[in-house]
Protein backbone atom coordinates (compact mmCIF):
# COMPACT_ATOMS: atom_id res chain seq x y z
CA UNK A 1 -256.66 64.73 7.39
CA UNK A 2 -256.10 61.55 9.18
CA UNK A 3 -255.00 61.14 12.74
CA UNK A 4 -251.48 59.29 14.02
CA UNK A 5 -250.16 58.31 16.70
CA UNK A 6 -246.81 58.74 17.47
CA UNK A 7 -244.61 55.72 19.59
CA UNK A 8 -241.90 56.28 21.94
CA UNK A 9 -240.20 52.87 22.40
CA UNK A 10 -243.47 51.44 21.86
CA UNK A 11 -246.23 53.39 24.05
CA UNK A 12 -248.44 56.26 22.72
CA UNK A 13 -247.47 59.35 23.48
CA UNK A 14 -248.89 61.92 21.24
CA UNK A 15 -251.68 62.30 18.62
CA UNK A 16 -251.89 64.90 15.41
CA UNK A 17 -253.34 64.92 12.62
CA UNK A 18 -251.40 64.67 8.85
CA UNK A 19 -251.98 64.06 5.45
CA UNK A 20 -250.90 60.38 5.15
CA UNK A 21 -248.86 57.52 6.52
CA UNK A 22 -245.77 58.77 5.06
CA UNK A 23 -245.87 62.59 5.78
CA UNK A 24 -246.75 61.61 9.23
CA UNK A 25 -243.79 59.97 9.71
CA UNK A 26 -241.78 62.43 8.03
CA UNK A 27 -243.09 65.41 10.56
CA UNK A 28 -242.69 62.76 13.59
CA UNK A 29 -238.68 62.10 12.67
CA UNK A 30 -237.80 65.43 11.65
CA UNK A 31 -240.15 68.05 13.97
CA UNK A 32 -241.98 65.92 16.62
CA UNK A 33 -239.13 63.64 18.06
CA UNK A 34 -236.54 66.19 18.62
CA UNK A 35 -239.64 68.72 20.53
CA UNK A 36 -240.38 65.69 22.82
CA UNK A 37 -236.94 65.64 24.12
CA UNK A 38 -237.93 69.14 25.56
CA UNK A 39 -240.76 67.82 27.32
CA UNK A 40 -241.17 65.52 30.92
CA UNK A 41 -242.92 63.31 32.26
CA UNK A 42 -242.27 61.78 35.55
CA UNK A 43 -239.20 63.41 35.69
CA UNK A 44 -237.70 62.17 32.49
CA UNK A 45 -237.98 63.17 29.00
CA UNK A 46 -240.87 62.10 26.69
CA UNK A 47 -238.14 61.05 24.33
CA UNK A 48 -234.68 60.28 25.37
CA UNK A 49 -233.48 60.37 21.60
CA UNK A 50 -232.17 56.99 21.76
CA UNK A 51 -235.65 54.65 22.10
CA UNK A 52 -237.23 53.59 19.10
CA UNK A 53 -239.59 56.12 17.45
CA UNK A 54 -242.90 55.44 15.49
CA UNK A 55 -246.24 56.50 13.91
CA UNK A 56 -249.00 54.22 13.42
CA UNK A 57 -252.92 55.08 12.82
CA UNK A 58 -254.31 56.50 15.16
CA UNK A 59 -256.92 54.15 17.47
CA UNK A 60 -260.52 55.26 18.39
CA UNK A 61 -259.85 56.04 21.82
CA UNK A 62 -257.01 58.23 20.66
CA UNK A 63 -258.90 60.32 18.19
CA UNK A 64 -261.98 60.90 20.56
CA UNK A 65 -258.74 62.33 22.83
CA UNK A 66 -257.69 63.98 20.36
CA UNK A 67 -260.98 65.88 18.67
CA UNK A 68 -262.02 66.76 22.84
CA UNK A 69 -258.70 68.15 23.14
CA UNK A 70 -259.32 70.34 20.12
CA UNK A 71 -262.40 71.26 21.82
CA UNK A 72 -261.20 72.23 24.83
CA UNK A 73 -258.57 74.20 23.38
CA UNK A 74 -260.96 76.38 20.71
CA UNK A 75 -263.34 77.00 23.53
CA UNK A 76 -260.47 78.63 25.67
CA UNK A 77 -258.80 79.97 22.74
CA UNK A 78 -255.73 78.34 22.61
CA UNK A 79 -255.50 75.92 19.34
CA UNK A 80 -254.62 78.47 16.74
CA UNK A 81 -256.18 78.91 13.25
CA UNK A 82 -255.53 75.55 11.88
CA UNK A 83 -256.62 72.47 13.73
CA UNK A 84 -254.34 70.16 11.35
CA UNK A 85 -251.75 71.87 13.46
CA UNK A 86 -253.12 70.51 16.79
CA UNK A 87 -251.84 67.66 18.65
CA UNK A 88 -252.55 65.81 21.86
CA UNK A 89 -250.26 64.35 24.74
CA UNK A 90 -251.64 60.58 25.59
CA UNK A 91 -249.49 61.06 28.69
CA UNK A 92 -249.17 63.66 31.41
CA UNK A 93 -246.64 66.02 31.72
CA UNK A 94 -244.60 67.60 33.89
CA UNK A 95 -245.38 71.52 34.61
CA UNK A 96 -242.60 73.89 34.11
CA UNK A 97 -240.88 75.61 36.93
């Protein structure tokens, strides 16, 4: 599997892993986007649903985020059985109340 990199309105926001360029995008327009709308940052959504949305390759700093993430979460027991399923924020977000 590679590793993308989806874009809200042109900065990174989240990293997972997907077949290719075109099922990547696929799973960013029809799952990702409309989960990001349920998450903050700063206060406002990761996604307001309006700004543009993309998936590009994923850079080198962003997959070394990614895999350590992964880590992290199979050492504490928390990434499930498949790790194509795993993704990354590249952003911090807001706890829940």
């Amino acid at each position: 599997m590679a590793l993308f990199t989806v874009l809200v309105g042109g900065r990174p926001v989240l990293v997972f892993a997907e077949e290719d360029q075109e099922a990547a995008t696929e799973l960013a327009t029809s799952l990702i986007g409309p989960d990001l709308q349920e998450f903050e940052s700063g206060g406002q959504p990761v996604w307001d649903g309006q700004a543009p949305l993309s998936v590009r390759a994923a850079d080198a700093a962003e997959a070394a985020r990614w895999r350590e993430g992964l880590k992290d979460a199979q050492e504490d027991g928390t990434a499930g059985e498949d790790p194509d399923d795993f993704a990354v924020f590249l952003l911090d977000l807001d706890e829940e109340e």
